[in-house]
PDB file of N, CA and C in Angstrom:
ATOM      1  N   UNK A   1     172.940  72.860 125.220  1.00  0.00           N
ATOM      2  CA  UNK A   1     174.309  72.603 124.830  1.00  0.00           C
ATOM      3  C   UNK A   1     174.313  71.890 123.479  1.00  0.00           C
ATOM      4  N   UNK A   2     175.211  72.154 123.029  1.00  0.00           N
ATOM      5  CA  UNK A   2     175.437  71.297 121.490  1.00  0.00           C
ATOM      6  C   UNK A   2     176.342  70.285 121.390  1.00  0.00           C
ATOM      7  N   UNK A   3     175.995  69.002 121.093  1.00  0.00           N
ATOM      8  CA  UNK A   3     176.434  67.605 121.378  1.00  0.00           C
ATOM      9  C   UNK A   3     176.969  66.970 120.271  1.00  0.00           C
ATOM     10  N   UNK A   4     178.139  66.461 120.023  1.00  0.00           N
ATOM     11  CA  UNK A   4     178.278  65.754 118.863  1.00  0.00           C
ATOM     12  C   UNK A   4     178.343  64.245 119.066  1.00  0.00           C
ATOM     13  N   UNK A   5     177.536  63.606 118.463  1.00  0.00           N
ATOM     14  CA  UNK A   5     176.882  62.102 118.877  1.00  0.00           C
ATOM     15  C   UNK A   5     177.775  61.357 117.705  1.00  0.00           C
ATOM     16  N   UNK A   6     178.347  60.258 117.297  1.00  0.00           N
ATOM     17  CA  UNK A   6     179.335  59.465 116.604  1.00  0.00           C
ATOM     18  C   UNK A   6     178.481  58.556 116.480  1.00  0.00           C
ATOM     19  N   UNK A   7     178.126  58.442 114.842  1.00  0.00           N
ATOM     20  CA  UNK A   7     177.276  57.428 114.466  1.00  0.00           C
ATOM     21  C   UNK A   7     178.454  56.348 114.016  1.00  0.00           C
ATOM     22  N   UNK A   8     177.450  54.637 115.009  1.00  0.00           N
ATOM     23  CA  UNK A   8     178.796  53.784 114.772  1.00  0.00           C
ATOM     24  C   UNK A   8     178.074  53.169 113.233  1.00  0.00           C
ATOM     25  N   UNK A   9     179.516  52.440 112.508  1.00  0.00           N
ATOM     26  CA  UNK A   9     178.887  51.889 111.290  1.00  0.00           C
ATOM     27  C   UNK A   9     178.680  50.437 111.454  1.00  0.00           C
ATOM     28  N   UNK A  10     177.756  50.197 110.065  1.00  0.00           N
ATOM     29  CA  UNK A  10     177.787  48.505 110.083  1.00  0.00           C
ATOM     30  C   UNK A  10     178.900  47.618 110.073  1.00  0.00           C
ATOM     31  N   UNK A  11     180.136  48.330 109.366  1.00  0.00           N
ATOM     32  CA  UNK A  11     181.217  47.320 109.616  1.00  0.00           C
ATOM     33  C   UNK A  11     182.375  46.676 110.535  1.00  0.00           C
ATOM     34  N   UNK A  12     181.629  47.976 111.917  1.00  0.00           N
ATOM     35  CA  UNK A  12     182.532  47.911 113.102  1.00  0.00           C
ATOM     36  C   UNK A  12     183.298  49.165 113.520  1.00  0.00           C
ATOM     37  N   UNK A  13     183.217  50.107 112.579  1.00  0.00           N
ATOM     38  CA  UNK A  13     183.402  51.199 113.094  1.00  0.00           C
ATOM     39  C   UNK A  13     185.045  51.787 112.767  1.00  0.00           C
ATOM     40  N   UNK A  14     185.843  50.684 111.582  1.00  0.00           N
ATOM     41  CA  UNK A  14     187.099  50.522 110.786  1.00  0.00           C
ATOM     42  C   UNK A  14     186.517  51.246 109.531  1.00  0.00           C
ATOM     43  N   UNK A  15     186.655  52.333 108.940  1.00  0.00           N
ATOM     44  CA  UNK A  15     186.574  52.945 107.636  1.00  0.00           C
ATOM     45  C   UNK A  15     187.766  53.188 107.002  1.00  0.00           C
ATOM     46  N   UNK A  16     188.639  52.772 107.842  1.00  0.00           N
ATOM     47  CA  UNK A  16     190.205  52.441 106.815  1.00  0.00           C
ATOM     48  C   UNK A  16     189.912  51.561 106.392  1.00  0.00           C
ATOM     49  N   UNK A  17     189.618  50.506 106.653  1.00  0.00           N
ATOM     50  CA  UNK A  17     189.590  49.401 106.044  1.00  0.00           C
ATOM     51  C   UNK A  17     188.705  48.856 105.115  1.00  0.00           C
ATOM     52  N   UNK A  18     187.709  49.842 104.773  1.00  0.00           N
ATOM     53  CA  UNK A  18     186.526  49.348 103.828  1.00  0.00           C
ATOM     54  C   UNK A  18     186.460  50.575 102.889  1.00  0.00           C
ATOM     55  N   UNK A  19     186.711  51.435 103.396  1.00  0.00           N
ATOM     56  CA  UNK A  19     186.384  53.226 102.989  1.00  0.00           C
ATOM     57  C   UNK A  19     185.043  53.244 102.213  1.00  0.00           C
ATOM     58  N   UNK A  20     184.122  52.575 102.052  1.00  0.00           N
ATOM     59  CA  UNK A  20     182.776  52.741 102.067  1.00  0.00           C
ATOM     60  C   UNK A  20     182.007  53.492 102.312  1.00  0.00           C
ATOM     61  N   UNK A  21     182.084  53.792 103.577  1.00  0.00           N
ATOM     62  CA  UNK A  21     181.514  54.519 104.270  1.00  0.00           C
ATOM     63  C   UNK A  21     181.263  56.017 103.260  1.00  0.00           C
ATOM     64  N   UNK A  22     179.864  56.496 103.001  1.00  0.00           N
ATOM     65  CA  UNK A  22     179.514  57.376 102.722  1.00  0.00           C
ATOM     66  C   UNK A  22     178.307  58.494 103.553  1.00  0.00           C
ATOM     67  N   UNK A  23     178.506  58.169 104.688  1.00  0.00           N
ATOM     68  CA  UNK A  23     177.964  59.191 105.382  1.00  0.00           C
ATOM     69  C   UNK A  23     178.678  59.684 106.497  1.00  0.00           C
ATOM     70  N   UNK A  24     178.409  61.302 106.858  1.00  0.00           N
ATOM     71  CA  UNK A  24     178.919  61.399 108.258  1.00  0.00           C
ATOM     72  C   UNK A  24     178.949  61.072 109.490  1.00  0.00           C
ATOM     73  N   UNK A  25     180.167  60.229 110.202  1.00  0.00           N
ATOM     74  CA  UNK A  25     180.370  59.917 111.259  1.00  0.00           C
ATOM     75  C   UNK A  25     180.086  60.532 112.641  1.00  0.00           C
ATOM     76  N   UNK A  26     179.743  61.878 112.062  1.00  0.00           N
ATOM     77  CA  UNK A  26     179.415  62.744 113.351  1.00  0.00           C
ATOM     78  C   UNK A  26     178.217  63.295 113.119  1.00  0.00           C
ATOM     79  N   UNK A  27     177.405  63.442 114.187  1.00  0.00           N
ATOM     80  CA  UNK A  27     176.129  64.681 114.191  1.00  0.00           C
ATOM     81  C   UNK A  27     176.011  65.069 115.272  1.00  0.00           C
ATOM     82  N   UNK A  28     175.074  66.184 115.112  1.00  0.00           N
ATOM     83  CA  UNK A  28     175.323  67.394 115.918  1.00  0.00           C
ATOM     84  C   UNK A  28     173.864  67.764 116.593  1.00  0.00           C
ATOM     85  N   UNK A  29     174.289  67.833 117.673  1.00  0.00           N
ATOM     86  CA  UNK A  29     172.590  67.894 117.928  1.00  0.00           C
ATOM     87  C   UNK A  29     172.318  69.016 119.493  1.00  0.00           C
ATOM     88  N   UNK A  30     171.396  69.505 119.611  1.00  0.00           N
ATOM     89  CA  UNK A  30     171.189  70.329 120.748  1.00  0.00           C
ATOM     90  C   UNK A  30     170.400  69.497 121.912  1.00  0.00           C
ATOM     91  N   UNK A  31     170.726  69.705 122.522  1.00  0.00           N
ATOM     92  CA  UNK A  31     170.204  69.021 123.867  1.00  0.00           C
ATOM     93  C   UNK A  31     170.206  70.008 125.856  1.00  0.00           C
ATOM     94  N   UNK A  32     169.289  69.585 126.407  1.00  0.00           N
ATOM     95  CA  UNK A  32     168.974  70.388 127.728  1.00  0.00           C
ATOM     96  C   UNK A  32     170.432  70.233 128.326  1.00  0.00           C
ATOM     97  N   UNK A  33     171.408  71.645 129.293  1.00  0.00           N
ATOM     98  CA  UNK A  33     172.601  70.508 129.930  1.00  0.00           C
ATOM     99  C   UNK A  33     171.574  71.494 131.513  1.00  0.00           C
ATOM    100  N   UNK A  34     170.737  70.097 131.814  1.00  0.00           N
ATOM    101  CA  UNK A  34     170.432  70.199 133.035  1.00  0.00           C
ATOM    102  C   UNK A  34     171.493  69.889 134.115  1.00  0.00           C
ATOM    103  N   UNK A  35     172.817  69.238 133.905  1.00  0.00           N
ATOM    104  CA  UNK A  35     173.361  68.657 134.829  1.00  0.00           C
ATOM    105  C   UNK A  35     174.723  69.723 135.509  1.00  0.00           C
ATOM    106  N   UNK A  36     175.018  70.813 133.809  1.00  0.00           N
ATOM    107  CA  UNK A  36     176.267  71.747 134.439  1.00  0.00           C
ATOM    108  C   UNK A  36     177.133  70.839 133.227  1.00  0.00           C
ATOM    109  N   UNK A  37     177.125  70.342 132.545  1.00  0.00           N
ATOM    110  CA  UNK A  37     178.126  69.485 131.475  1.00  0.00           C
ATOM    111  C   UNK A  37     178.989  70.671 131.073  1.00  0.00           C
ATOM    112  N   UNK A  38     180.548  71.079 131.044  1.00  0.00           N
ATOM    113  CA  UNK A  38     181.189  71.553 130.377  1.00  0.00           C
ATOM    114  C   UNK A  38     181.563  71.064 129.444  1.00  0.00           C
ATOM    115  N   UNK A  39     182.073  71.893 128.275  1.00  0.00           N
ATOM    116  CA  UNK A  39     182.594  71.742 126.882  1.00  0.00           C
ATOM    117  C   UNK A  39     183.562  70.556 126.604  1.00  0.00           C
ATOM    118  N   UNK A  40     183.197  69.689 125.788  1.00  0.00           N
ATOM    119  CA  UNK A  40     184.777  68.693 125.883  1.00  0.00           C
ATOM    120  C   UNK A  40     184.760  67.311 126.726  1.00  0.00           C
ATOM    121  N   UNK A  41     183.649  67.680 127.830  1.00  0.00           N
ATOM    122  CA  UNK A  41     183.452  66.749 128.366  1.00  0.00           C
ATOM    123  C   UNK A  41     182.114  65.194 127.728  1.00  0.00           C
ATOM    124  N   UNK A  42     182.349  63.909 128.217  1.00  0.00           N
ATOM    125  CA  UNK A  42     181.809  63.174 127.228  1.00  0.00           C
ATOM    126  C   UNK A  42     180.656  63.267 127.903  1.00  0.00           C
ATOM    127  N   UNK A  43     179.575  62.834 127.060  1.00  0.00           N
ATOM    128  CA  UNK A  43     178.402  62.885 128.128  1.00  0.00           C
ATOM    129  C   UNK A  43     177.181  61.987 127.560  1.00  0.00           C
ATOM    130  N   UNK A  44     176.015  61.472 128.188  1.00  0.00           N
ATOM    131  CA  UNK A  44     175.343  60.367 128.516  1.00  0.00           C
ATOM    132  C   UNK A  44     174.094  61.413 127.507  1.00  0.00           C
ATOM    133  N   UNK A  45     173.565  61.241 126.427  1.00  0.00           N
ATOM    134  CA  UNK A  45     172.228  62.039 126.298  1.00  0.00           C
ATOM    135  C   UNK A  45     171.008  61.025 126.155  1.00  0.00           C
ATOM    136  N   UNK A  46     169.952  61.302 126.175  1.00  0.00           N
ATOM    137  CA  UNK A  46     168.955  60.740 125.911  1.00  0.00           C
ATOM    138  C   UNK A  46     167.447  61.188 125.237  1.00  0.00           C
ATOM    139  N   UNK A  47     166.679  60.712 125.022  1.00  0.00           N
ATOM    140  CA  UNK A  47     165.092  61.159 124.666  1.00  0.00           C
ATOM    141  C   UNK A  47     164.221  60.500 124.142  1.00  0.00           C
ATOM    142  N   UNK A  48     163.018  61.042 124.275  1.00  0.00           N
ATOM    143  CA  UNK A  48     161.658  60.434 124.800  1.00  0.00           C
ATOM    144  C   UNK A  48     161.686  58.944 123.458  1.00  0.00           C
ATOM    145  N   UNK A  49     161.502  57.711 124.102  1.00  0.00           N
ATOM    146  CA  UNK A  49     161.882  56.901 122.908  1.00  0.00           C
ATOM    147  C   UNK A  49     160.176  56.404 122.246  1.00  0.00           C
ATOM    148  N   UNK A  50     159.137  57.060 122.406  1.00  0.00           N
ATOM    149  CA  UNK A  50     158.195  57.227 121.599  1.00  0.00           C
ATOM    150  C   UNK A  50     158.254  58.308 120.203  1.00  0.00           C
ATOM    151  N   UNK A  51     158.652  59.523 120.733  1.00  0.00           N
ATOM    152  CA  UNK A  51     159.119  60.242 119.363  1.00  0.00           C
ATOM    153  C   UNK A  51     159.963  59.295 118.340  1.00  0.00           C
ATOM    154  N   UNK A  52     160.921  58.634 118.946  1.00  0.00           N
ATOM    155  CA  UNK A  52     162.034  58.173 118.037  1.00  0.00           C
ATOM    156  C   UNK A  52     161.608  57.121 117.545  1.00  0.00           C
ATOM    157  N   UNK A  53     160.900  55.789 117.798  1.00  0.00           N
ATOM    158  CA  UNK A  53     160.067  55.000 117.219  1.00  0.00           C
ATOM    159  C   UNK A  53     158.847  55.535 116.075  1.00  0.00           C
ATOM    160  N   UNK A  54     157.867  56.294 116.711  1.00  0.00           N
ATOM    161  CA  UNK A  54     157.047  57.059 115.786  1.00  0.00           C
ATOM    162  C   UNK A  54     157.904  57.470 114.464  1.00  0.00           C
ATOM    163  N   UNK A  55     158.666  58.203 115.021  1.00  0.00           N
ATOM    164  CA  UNK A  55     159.790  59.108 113.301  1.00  0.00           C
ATOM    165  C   UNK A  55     159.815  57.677 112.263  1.00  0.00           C
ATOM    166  N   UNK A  56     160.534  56.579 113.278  1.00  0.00           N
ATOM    167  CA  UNK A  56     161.186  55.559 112.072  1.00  0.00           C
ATOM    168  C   UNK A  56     160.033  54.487 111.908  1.00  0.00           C
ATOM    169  N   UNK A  57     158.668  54.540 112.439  1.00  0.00           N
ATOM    170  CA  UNK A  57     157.493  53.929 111.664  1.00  0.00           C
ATOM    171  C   UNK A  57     157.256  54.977 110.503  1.00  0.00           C
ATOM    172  N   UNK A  58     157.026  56.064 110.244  1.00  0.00           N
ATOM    173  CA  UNK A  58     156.894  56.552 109.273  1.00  0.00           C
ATOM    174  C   UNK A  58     157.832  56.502 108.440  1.00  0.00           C
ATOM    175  N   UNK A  59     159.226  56.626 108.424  1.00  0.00           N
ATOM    176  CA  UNK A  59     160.190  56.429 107.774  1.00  0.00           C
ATOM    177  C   UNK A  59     160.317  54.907 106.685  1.00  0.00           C
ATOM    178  N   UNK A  60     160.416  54.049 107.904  1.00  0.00           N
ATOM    179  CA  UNK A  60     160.343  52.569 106.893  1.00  0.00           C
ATOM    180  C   UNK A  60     159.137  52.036 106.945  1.00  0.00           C
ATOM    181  N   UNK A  61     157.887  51.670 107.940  1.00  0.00           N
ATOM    182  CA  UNK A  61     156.697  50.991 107.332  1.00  0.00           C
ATOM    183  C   UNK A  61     155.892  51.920 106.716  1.00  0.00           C
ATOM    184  N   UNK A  62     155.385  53.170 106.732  1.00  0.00           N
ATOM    185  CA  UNK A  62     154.466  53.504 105.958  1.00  0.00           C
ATOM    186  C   UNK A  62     154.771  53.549 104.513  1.00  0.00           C
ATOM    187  N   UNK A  63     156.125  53.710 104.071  1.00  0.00           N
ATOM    188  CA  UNK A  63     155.924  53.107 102.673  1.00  0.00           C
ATOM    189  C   UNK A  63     155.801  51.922 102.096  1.00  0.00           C
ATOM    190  N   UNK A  64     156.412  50.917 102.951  1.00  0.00           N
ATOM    191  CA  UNK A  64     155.780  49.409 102.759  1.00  0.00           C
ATOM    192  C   UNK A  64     154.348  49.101 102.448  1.00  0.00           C
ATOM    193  N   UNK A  65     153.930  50.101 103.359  1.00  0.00           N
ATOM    194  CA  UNK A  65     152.555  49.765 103.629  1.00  0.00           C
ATOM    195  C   UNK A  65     151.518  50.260 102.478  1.00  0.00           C
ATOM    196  N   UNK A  66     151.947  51.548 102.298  1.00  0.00           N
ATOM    197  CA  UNK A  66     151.408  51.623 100.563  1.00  0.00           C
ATOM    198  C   UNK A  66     151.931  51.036  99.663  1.00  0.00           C
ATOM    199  N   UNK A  67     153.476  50.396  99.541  1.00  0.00           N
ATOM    200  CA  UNK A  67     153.533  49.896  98.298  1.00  0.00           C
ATOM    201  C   UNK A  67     152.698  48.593  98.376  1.00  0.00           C
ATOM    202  N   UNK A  68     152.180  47.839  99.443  1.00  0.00           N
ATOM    203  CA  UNK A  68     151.382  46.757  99.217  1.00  0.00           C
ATOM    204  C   UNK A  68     150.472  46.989  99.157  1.00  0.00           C
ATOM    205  N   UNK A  69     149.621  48.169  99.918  1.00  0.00           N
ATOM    206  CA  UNK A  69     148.201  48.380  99.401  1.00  0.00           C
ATOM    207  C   UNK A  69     148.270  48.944  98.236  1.00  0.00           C
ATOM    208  N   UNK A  70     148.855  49.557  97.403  1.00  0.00           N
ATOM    209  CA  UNK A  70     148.863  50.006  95.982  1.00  0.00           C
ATOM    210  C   UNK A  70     148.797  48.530  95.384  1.00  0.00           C
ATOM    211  N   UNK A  71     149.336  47.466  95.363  1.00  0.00           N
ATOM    212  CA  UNK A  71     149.464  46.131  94.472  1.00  0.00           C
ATOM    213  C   UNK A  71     148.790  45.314  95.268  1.00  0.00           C
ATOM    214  N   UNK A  72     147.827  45.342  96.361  1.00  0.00           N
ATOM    215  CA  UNK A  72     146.798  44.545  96.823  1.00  0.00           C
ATOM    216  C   UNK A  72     145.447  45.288  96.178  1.00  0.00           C
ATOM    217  N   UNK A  73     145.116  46.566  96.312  1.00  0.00           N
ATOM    218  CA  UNK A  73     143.827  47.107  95.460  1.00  0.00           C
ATOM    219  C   UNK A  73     144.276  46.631  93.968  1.00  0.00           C
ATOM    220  N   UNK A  74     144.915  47.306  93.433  1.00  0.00           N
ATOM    221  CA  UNK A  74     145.263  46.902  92.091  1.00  0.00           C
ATOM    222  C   UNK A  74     145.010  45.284  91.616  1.00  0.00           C
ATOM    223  N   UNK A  75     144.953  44.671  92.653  1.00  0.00           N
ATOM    224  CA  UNK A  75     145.175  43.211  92.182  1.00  0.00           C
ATOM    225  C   UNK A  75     143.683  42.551  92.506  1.00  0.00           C
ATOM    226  N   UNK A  76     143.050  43.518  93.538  1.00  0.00           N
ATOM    227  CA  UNK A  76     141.668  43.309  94.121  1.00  0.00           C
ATOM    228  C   UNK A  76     140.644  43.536  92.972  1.00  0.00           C
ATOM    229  N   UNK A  77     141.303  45.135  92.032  1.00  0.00           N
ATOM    230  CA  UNK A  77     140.586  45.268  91.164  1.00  0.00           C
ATOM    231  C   UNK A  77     140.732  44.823  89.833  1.00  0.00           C
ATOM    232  N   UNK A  78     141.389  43.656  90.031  1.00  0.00           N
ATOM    233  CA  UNK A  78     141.738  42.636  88.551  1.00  0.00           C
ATOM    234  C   UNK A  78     142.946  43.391  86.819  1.00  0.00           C
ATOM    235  N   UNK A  79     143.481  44.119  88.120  1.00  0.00           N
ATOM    236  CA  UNK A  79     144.511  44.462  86.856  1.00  0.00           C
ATOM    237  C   UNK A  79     145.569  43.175  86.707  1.00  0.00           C
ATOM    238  N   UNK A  80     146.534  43.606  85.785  1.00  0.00           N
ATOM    239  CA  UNK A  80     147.445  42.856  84.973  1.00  0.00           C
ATOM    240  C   UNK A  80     148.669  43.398  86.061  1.00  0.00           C
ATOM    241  N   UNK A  81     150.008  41.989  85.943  1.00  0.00           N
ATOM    242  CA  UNK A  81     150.959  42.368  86.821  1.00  0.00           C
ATOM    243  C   UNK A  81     151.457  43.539  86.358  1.00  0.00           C
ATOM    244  N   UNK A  82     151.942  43.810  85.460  1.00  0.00           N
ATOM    245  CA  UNK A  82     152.465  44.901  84.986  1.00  0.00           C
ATOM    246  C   UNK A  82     151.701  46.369  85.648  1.00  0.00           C
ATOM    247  N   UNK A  83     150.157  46.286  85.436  1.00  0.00           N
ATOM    248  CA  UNK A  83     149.954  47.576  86.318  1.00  0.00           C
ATOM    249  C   UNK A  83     149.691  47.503  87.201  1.00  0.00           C
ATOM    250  N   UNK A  84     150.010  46.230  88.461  1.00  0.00           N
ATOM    251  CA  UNK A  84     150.121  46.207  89.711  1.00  0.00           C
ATOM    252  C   UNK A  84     151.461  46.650  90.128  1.00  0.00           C
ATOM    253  N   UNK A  85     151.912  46.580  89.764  1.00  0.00           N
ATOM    254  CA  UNK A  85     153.665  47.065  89.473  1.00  0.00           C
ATOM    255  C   UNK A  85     153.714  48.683  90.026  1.00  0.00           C
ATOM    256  N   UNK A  86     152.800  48.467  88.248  1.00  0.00           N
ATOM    257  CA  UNK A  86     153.232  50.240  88.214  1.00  0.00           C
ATOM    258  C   UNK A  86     152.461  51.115  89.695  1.00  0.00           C
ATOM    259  N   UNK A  87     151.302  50.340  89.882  1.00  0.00           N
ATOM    260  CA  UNK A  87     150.653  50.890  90.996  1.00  0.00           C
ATOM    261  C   UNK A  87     151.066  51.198  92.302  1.00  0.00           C
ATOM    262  N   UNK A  88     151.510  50.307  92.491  1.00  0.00           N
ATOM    263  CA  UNK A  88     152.507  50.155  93.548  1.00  0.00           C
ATOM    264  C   UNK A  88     153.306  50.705  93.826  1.00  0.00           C
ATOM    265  N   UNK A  89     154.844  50.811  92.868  1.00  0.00           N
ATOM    266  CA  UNK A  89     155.472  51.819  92.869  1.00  0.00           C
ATOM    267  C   UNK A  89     154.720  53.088  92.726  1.00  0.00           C
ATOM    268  N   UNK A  90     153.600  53.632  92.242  1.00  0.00           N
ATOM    269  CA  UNK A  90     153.217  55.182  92.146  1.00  0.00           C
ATOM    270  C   UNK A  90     152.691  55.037  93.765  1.00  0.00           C
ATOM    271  N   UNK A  91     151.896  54.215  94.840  1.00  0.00           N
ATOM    272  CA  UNK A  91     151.354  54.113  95.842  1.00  0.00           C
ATOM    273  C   UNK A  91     153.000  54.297  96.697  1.00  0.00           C
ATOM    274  N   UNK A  92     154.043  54.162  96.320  1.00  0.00           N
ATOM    275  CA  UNK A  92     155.013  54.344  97.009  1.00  0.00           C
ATOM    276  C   UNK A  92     155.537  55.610  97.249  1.00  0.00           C
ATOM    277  N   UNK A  93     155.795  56.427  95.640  1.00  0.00           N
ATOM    278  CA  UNK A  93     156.066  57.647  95.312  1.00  0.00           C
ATOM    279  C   UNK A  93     155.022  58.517  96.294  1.00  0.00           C
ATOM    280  N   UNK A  94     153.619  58.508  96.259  1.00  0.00           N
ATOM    281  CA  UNK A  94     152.576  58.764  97.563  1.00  0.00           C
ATOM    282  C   UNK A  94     153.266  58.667  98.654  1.00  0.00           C
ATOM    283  N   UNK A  95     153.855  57.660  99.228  1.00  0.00           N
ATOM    284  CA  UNK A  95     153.829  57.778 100.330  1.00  0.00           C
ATOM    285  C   UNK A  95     155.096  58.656 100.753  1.00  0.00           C
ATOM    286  N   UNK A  96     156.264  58.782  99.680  1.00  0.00           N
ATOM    287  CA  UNK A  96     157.351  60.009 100.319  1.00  0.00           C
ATOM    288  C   UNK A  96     157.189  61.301 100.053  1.00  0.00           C
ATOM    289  N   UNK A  97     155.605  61.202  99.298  1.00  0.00           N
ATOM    290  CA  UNK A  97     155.336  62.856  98.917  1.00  0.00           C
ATOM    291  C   UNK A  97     154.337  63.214 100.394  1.00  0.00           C
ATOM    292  N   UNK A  98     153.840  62.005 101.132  1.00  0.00           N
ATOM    293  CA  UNK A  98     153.268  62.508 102.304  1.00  0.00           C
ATOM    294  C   UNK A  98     154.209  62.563 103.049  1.00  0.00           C
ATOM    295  N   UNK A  99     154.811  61.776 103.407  1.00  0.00           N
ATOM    296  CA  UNK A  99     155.834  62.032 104.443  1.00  0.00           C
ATOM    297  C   UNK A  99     156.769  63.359 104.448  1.00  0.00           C
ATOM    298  N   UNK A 100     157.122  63.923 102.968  1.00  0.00           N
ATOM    299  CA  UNK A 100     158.037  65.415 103.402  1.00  0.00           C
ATOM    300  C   UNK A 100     156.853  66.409 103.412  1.00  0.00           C
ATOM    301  N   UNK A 101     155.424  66.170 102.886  1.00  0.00           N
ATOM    302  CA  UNK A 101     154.500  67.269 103.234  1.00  0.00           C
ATOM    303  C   UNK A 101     154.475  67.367 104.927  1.00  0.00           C
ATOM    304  N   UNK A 102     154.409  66.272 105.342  1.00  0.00           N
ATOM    305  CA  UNK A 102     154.158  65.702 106.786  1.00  0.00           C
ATOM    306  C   UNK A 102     155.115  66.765 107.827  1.00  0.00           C
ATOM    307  N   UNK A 103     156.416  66.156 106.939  1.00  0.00           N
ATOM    308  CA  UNK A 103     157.432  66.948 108.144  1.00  0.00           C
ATOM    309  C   UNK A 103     157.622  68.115 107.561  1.00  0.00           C
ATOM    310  N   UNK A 104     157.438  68.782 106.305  1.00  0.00           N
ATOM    311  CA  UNK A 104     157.193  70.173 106.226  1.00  0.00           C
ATOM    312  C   UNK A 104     156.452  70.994 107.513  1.00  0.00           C
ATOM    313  N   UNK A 105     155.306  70.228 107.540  1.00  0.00           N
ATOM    314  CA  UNK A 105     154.081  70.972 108.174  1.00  0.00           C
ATOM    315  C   UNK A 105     154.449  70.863 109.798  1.00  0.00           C
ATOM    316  N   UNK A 106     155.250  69.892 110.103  1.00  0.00           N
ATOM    317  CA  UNK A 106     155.400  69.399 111.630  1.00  0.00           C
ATOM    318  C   UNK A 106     156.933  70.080 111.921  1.00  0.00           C
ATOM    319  N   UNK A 107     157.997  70.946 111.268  1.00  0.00           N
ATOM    320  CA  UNK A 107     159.004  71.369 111.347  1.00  0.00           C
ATOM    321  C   UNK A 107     159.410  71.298 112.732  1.00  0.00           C
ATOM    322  N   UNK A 108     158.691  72.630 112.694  1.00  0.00           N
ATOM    323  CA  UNK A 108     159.232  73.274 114.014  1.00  0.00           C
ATOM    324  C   UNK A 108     158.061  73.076 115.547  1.00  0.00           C
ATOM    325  N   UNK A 109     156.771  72.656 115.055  1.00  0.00           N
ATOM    326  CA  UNK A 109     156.323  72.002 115.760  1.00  0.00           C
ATOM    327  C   UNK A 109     156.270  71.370 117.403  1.00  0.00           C
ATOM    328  N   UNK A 110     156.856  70.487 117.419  1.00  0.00           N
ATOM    329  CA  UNK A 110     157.254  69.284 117.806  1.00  0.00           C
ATOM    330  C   UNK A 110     158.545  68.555 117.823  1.00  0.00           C
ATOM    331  N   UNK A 111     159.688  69.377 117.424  1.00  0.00           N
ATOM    332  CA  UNK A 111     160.952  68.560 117.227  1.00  0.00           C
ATOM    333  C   UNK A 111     161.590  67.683 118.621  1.00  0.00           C
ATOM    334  N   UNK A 112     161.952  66.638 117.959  1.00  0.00           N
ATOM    335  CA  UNK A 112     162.648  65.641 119.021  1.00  0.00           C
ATOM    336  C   UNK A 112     163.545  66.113 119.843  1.00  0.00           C
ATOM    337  N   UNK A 113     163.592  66.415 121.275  1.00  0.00           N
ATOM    338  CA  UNK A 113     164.352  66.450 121.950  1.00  0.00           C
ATOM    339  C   UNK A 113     165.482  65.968 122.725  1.00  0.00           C
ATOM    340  N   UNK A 114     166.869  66.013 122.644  1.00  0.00           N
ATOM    341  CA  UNK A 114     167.231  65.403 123.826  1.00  0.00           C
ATOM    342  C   UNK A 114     167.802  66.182 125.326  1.00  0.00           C
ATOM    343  N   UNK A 115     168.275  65.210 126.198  1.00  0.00           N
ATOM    344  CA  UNK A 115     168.649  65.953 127.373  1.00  0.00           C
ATOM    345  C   UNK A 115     169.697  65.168 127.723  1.00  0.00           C
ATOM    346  N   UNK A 116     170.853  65.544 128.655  1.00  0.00           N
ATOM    347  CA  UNK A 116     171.993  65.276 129.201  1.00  0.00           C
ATOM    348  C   UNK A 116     171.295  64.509 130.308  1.00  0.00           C
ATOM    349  N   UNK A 117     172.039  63.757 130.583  1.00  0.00           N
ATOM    350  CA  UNK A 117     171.466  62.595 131.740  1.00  0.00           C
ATOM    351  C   UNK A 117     173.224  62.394 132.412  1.00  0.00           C
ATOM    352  N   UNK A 118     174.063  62.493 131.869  1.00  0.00           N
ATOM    353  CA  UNK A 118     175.203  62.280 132.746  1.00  0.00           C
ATOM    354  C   UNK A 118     176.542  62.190 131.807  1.00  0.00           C
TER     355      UNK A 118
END
């Protein structure tokens, strides 16, 4: 079945009142309807919450994690701040050129699932 999930925002979920908001409020997602869920009706989804942790370690620490090992070697190997800098940031640029090779290669793979639970 195809689910539309309502992402809430940081400011409470009022976008009259801030109009900030620059992303979509809705997404759309496929999911198992093991239960018989008809159309329209609201419903409970869920999934495996190791996939979903894994996704967002790669997402936010592995580039942390090179931009400090890029400016910890760099600094190990006695450069100047300036090209610990630059190192760093290029050890960063690395790490989002692995990550879309990553999920290039893992597309269709493995994609995250969810399922109707109620």
């Amino acid at each position: 079945a195809e689910v539309a999930v309502t992402r809430s925002t940081a400011c409470g979920g009022n976008c009259g009142s801030c109009e900030s908001c620059m992303f979509q409020s809705e997404l759309k997602a496929v999911a198992r309807n093991r239960i018989g869920a008809k159309p329209g009706q609201r419903v409970v989804i869920e999934s495996k919450s190791s996939r979903i942790f894994g996704a967002a370690l790669l997402v936010y620490v592995m580039p942390l994690v090179f931009f400090l090992l890029g400016y910890g070697l760099s600094a190990a190997l006695g450069a100047g701040e300036g090209i610990r800098i630059v190192v760093s940031f290029a050890a960063l640029l690395v790490s989002a050129a692995v990550l879309v090779l990553s999920q290039r290669m893992k597309q269709n793979k493995k994609p995250i699932t969810f399922e109707i639970i109620g």
